[in-house]
N, C-alpha and C. Protein backbone atom coordinates (compact mmCIF):
# COMPACT_ATOMS: atom_id res chain seq x y z
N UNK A 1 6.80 12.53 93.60
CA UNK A 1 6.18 13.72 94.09
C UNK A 1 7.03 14.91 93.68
N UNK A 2 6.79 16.18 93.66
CA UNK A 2 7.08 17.61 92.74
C UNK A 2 7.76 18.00 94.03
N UNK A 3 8.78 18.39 93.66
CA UNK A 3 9.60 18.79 94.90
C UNK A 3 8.84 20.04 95.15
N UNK A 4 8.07 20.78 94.57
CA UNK A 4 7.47 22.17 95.17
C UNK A 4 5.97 21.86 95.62
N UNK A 5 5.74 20.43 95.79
CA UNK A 5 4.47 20.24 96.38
C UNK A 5 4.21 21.03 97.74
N UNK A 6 3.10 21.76 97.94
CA UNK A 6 2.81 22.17 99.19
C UNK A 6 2.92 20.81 100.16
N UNK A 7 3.07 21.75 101.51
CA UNK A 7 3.12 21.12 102.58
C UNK A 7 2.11 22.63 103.54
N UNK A 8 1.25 22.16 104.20
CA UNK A 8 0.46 23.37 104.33
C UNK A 8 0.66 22.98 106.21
N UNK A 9 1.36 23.97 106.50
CA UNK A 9 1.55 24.23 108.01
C UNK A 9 1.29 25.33 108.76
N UNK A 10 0.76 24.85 109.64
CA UNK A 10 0.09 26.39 110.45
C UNK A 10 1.77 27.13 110.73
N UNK A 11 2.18 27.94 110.77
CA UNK A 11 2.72 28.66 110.83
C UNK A 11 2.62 29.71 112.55
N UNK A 12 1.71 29.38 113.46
CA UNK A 12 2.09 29.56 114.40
C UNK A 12 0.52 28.93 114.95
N UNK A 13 0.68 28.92 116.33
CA UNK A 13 -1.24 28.12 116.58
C UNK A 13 -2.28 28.82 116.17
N UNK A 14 -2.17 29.74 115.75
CA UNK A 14 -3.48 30.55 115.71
C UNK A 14 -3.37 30.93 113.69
N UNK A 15 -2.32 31.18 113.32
CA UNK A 15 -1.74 31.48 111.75
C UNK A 15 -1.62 30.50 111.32
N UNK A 16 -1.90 30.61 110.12
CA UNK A 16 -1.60 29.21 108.86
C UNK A 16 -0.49 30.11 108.03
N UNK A 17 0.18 28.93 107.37
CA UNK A 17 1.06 29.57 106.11
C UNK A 17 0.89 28.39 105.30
N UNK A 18 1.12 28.70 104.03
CA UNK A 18 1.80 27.11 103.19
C UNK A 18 3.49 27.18 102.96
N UNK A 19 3.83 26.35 103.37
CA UNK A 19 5.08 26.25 102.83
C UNK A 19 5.41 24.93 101.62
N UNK A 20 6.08 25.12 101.08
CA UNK A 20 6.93 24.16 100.71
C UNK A 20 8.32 23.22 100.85
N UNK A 21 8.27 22.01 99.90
CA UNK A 21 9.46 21.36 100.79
C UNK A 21 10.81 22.26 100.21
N UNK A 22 10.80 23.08 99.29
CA UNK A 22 12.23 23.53 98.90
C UNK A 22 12.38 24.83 99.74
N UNK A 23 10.99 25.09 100.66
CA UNK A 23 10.73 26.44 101.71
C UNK A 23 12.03 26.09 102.63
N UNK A 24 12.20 24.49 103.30
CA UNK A 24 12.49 23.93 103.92
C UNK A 24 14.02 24.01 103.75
N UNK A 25 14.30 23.64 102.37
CA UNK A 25 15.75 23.10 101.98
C UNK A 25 16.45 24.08 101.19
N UNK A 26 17.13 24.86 102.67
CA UNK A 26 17.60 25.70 102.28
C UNK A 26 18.45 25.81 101.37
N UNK A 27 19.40 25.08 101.11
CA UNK A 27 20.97 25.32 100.20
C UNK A 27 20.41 24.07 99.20
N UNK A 28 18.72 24.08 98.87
CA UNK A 28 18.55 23.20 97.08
C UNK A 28 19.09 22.40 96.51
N UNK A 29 19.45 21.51 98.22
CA UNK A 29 20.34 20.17 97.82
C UNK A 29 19.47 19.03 97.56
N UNK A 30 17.97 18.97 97.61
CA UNK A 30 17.07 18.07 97.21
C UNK A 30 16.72 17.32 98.87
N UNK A 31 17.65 17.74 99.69
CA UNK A 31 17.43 17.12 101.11
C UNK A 31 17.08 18.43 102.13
N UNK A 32 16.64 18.07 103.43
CA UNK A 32 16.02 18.50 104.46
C UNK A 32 17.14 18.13 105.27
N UNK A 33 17.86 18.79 105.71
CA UNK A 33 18.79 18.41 106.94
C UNK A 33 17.99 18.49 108.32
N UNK A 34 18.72 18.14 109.37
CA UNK A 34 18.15 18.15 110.74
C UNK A 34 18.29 19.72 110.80
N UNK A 35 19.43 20.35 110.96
CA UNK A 35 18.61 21.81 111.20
C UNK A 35 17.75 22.76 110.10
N UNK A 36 17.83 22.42 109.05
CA UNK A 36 16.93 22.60 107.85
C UNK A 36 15.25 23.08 108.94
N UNK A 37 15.18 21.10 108.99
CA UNK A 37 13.71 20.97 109.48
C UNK A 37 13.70 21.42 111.08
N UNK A 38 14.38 21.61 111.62
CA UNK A 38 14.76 22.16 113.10
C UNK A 38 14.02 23.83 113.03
N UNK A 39 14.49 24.52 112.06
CA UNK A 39 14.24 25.46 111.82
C UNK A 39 13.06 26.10 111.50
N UNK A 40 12.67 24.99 110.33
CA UNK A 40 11.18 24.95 109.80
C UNK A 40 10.04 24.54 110.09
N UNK A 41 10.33 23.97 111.31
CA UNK A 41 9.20 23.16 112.05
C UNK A 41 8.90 23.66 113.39
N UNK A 42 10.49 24.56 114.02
CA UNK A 42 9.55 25.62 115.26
C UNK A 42 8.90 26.35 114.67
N UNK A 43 9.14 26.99 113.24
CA UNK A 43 8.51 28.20 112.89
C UNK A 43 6.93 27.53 112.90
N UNK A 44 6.67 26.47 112.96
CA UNK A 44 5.14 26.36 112.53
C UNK A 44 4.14 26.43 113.71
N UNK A 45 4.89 26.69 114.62
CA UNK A 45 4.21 26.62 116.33
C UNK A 45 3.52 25.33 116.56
N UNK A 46 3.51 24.05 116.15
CA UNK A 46 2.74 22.86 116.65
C UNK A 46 3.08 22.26 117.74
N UNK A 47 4.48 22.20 118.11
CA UNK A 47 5.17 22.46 119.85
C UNK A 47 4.41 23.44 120.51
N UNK A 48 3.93 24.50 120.45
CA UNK A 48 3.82 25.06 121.50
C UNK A 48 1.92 24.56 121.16
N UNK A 49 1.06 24.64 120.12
CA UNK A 49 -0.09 24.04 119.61
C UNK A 49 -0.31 23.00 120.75
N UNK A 50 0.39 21.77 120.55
CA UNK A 50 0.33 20.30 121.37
C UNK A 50 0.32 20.81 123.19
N UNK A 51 1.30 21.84 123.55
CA UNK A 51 1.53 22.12 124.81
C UNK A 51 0.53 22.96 125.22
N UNK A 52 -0.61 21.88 125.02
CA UNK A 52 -1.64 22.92 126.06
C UNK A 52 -2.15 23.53 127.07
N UNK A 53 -1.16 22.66 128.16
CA UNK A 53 -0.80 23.50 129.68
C UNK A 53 0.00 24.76 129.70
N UNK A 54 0.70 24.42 128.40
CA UNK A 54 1.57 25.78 127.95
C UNK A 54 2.48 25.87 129.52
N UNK A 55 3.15 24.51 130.00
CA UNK A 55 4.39 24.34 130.93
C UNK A 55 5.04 23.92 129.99
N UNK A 56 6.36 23.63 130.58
CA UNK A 56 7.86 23.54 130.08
C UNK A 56 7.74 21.73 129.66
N UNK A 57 7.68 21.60 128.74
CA UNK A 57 7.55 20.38 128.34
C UNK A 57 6.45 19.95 128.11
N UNK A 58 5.95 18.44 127.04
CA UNK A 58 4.73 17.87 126.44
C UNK A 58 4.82 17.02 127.50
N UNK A 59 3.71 16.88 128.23
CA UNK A 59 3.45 15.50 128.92
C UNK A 59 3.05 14.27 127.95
N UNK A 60 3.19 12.95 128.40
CA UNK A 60 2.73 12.50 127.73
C UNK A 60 0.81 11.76 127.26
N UNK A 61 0.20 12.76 127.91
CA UNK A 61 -1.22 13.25 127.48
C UNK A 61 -1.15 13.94 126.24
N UNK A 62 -0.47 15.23 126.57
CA UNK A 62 -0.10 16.41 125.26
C UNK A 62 0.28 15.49 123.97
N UNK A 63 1.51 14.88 124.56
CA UNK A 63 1.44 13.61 122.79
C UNK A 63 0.69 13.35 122.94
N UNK A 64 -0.36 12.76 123.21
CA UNK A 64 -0.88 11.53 122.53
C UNK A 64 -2.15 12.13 122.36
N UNK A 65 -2.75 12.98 122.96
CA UNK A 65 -3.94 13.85 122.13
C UNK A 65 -2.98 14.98 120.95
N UNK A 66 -1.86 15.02 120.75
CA UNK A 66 -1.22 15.34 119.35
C UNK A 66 -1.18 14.58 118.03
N UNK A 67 -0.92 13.28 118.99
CA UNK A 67 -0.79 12.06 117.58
C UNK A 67 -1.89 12.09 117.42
N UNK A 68 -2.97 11.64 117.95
CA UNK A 68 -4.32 11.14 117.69
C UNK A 68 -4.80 12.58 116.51
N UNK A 69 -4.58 13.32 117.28
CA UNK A 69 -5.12 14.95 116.12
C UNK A 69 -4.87 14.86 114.46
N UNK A 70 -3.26 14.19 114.98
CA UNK A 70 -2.38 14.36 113.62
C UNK A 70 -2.73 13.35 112.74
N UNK A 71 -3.47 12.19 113.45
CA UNK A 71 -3.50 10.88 112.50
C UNK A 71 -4.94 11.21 112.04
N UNK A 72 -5.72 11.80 112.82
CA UNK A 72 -7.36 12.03 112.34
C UNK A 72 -6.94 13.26 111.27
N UNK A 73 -6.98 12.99 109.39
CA UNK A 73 -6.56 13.79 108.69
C UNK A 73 -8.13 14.51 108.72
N UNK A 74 -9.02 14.15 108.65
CA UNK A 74 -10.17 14.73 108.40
C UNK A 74 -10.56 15.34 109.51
N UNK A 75 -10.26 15.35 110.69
CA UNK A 75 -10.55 15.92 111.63
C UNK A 75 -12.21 15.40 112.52
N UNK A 76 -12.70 14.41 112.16
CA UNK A 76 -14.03 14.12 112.49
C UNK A 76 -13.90 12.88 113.62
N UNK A 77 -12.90 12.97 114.74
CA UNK A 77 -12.70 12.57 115.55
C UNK A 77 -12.92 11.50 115.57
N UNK A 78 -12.85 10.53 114.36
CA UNK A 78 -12.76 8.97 114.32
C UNK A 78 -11.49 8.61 113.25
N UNK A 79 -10.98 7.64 113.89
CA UNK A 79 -9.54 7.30 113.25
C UNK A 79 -10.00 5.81 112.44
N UNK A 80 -10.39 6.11 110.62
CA UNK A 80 -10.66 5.04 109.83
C UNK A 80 -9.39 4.30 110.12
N UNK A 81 -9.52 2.67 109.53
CA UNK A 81 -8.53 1.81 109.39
C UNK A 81 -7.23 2.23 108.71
N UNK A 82 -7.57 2.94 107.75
CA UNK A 82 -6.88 3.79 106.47
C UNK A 82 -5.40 4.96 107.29
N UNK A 83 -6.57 6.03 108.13
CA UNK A 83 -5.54 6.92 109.06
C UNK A 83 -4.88 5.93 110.52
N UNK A 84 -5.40 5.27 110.59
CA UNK A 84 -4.89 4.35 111.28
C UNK A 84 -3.46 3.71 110.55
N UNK A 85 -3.84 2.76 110.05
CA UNK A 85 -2.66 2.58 109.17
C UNK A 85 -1.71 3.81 108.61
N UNK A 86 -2.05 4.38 108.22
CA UNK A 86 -1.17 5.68 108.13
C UNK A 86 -0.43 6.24 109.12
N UNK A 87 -0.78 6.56 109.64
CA UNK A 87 -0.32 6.62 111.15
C UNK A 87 0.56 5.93 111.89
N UNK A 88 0.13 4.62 112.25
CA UNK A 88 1.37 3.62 112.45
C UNK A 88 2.27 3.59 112.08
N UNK A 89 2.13 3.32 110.55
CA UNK A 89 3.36 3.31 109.61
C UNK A 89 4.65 4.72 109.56
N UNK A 90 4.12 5.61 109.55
CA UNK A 90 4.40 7.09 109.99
C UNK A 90 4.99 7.21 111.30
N UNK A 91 4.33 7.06 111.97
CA UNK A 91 4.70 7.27 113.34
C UNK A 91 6.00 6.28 114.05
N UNK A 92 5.07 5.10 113.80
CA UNK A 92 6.15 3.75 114.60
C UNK A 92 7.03 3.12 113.70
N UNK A 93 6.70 3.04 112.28
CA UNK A 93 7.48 2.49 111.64
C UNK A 93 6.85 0.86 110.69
N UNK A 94 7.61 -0.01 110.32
CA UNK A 94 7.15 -1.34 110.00
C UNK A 94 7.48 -2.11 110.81
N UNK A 95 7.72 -2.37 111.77
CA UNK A 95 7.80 -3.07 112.94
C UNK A 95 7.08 -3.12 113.52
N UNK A 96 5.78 -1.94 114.08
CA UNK A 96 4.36 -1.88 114.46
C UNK A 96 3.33 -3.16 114.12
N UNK A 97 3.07 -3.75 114.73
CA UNK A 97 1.69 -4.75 114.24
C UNK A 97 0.99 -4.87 114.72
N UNK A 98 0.23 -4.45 115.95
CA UNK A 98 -1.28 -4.12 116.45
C UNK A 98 -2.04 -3.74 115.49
N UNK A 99 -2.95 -4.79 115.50
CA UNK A 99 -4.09 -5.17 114.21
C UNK A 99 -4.81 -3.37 114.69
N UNK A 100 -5.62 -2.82 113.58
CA UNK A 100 -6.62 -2.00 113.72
C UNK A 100 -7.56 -2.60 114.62
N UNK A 101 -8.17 -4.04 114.91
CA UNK A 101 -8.99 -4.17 115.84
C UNK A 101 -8.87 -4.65 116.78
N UNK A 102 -7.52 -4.44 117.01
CA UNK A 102 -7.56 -4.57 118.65
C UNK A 102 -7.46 -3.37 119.76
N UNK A 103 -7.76 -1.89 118.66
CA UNK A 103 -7.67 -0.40 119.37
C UNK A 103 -9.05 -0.44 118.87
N UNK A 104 -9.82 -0.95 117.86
CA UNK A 104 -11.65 -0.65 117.63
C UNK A 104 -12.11 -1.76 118.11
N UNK A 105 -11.90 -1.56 119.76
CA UNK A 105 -12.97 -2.62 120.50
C UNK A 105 -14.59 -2.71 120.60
N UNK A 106 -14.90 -1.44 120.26
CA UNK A 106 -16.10 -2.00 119.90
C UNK A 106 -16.74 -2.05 118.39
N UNK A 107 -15.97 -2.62 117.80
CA UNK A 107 -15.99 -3.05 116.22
C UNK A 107 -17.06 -2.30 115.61
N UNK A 108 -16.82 -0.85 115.80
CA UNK A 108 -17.55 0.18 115.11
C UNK A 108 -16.86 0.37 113.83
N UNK A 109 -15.39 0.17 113.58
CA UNK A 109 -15.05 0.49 112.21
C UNK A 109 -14.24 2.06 112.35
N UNK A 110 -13.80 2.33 113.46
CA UNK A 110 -13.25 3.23 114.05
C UNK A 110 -12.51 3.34 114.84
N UNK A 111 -11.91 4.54 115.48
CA UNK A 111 -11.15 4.37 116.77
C UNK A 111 -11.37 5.61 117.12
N UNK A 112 -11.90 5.83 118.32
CA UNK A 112 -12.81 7.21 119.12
C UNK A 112 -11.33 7.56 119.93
N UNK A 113 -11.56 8.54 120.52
CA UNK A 113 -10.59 8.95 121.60
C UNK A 113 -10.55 8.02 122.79
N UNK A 114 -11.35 7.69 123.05
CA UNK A 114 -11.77 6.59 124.48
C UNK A 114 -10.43 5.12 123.76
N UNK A 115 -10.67 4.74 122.94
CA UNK A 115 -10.42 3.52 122.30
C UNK A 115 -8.97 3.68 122.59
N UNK A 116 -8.64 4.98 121.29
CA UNK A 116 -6.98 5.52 121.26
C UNK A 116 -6.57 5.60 122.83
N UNK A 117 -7.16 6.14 123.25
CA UNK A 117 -6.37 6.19 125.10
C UNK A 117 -6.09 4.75 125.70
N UNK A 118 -7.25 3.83 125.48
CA UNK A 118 -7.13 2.33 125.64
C UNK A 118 -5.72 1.62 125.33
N UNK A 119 -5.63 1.83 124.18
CA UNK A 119 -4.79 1.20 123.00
C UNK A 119 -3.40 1.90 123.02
N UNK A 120 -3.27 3.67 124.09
CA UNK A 120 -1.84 3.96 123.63
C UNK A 120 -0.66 3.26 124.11
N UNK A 121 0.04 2.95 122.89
CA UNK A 121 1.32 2.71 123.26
C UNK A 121 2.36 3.73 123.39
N UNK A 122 2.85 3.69 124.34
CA UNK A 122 3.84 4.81 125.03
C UNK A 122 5.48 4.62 124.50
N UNK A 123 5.78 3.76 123.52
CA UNK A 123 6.67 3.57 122.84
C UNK A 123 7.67 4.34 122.13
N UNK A 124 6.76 5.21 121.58
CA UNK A 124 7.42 6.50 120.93
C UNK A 124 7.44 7.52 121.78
N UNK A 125 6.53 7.90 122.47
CA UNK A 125 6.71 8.78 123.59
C UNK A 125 8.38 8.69 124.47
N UNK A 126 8.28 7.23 124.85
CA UNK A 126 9.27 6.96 125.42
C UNK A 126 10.65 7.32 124.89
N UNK A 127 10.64 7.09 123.53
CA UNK A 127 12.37 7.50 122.57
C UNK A 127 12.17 8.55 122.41
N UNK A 128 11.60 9.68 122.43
CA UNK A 128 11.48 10.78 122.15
C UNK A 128 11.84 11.52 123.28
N UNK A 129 11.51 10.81 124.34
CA UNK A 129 12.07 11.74 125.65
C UNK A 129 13.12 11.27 125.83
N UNK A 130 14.70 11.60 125.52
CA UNK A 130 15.78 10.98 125.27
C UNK A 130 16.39 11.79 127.22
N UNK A 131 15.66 12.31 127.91
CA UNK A 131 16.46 12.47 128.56
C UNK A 131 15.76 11.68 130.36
N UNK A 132 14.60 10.90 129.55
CA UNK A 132 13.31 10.24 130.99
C UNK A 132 13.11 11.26 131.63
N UNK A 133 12.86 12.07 131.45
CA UNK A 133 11.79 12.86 132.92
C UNK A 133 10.36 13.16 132.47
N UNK A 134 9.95 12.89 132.06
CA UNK A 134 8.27 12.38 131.51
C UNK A 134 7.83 13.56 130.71
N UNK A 135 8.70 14.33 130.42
CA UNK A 135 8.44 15.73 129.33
C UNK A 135 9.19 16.02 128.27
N UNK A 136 8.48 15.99 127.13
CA UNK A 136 9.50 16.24 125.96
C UNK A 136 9.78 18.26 125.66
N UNK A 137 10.47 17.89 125.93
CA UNK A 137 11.29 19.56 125.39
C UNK A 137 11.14 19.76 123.86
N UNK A 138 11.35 20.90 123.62
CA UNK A 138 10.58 21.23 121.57
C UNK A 138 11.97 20.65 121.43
N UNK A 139 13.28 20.25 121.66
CA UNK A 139 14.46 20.27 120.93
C UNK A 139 13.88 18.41 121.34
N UNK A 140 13.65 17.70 121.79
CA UNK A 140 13.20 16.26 121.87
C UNK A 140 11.94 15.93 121.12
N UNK A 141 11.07 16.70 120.84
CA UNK A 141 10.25 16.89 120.34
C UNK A 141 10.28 17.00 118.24
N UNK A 142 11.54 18.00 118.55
CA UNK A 142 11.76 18.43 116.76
C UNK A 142 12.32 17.37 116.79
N UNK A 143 13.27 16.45 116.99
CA UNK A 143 14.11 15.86 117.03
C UNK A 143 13.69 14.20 116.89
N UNK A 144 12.81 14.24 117.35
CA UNK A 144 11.93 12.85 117.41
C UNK A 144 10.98 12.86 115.95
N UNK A 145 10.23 13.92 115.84
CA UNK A 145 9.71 14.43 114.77
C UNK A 145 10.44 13.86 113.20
N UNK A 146 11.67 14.42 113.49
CA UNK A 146 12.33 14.82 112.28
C UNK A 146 13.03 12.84 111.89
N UNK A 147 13.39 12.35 113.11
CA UNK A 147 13.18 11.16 112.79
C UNK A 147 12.80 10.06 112.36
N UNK A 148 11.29 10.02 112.71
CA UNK A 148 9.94 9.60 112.39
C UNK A 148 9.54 9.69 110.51
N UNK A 149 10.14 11.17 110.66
CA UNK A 149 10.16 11.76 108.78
C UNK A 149 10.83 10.97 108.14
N UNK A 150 12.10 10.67 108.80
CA UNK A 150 13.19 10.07 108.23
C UNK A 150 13.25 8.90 107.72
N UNK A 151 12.29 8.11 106.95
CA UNK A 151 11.82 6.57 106.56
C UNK A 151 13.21 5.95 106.40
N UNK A 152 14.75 6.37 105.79
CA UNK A 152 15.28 5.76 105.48
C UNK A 152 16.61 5.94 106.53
N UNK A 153 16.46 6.48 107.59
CA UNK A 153 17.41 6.95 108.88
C UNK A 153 18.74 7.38 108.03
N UNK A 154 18.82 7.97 107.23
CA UNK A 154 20.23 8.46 106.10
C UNK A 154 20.50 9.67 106.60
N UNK A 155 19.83 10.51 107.66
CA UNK A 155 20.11 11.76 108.39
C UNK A 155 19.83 12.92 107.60
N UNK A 156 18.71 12.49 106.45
CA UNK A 156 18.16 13.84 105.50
C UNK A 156 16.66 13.11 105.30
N UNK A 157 16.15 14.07 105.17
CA UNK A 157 14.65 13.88 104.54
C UNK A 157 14.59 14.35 103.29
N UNK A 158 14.17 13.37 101.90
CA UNK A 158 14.24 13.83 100.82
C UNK A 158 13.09 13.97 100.59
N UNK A 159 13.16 14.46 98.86
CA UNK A 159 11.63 14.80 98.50
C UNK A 159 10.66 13.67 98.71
N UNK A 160 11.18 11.93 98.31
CA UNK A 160 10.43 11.34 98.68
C UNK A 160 9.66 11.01 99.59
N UNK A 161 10.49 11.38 100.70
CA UNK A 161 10.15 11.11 102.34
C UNK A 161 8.97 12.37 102.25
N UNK A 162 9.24 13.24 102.04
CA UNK A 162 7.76 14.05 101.60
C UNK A 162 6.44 13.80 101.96
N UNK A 163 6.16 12.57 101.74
CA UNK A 163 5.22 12.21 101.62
C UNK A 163 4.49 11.91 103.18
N UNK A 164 5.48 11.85 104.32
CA UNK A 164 5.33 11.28 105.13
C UNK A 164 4.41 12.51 106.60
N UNK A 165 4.78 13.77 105.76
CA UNK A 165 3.82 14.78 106.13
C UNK A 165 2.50 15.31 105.75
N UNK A 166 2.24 14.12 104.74
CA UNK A 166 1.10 14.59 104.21
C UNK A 166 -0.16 14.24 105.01
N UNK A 167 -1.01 15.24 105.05
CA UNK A 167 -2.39 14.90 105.61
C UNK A 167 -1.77 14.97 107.63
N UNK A 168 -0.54 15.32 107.52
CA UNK A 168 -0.91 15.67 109.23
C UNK A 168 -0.17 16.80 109.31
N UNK A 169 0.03 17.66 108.72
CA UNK A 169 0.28 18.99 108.60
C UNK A 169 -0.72 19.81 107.66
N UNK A 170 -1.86 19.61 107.99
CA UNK A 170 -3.15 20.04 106.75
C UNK A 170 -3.74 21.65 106.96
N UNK A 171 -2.79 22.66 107.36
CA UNK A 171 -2.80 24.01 107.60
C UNK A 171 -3.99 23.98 108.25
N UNK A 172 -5.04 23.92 109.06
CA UNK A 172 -5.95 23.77 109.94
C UNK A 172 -5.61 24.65 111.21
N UNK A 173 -6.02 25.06 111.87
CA UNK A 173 -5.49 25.61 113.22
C UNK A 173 -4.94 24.49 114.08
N UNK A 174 -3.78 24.70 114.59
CA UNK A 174 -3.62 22.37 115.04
C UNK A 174 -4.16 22.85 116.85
N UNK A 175 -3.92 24.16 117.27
CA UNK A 175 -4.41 24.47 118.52
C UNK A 175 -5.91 23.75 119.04
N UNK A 176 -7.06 24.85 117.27
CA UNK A 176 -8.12 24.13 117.92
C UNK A 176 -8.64 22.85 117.75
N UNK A 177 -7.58 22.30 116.93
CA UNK A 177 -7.94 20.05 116.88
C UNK A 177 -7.36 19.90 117.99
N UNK A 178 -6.69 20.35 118.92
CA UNK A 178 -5.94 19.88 119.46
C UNK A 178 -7.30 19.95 120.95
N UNK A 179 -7.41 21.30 121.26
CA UNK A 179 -8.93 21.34 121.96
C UNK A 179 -10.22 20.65 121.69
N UNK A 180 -10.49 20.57 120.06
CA UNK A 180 -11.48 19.77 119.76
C UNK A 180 -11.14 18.20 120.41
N UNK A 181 -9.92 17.77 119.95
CA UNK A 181 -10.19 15.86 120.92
C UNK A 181 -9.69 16.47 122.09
N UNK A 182 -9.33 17.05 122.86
CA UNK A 182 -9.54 16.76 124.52
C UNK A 182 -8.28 16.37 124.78
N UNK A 183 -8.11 15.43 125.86
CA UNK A 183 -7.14 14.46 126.59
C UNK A 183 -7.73 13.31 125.72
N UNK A 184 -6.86 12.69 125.55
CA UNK A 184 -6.88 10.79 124.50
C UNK A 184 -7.04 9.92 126.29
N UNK A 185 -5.43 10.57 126.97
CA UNK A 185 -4.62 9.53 128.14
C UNK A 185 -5.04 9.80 129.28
């Protein structure tokens, strides 16, 4: 992948911008440091986007009608096998193995919001709130984020890892996907 490939991020909930990954990396070392992307990822407002009570912390409703937003790339409120898989892999890692049909219970070939709420696993939620009080703070939040990016845990995100934002940072307003699915939990 072109190290100047867009990465198209709303830039605050209501603003889009495009950035790029060398937008990101500041000192053009080919890597994304933690405060690199610390930096570059409040600027995009999707913390405060996800926090739609707009209180002090993401409940974990707020995730999980976030993930679900983020994994539906097309936005048509059904999660194919494809963003599904994507998603997992992205999100949880290769250790994940909950078949696609055991969250598309009713073997539509999908996964609705009803299904995803069925099916969430609170797993990642859980490491992400590094401090248990059932709310992730934007610094638990970037931080979990920037992890997740991190396919190879080496404490940089390179151009390759790149890839791992694609299609859930799709400059869209993430506020109103985030209103369009509702509560998932």
């Amino acid at each position: 992948m072109a190290l100047t490939s867009a990465l198209a991020l709303p830039a605050a909930a209501t603003a889009q911008a495009t950035w790029t990954y060398s937008d990101w990396d500041n000192d053009g070392n080919l890597e994304v440091s933690d405060q690199e992307f610390q930096t570059g990822f409040a600027e995009t407002g999707t913390y405060n986007a996800w926090d739609s009570d707009e209180t002090v912390g993401l409940s974990e409703g707020e995730f999980a009608t976030g993930v679900y937003s983020s994994w539906d790339t097309d936005n048509d409120l059904q999660l194919t096998e494809q963003e599904y898989m994507t998603g997992t892999q992205n999100w949880y890692g290769d250790e994940y193995n909950t078949a696609f049909s055991d969250w598309d219970t009713d073997t539509s070939g999908y996964i609705d919001t009803n299904e995803f709420g069925a099916g969430w696993d609170n797993t990642l939620y859980s490491d992400y709130d590094t401090d248990s009080d059932a709310l992730l703070t934007e610094d638990e939040f970037n931080t979990g984020v920037y992890s997740s990016a991190d396919l190879d845990q080496n404490e940089v995100i390179t151009v390759e890892e790149e890839g791992w934002f694609e299609g859930w940072f799709d400059g869209d307003d993430v506020e109103a996907e985030i209103e369009q699915v509702g509560d998932v939990i």
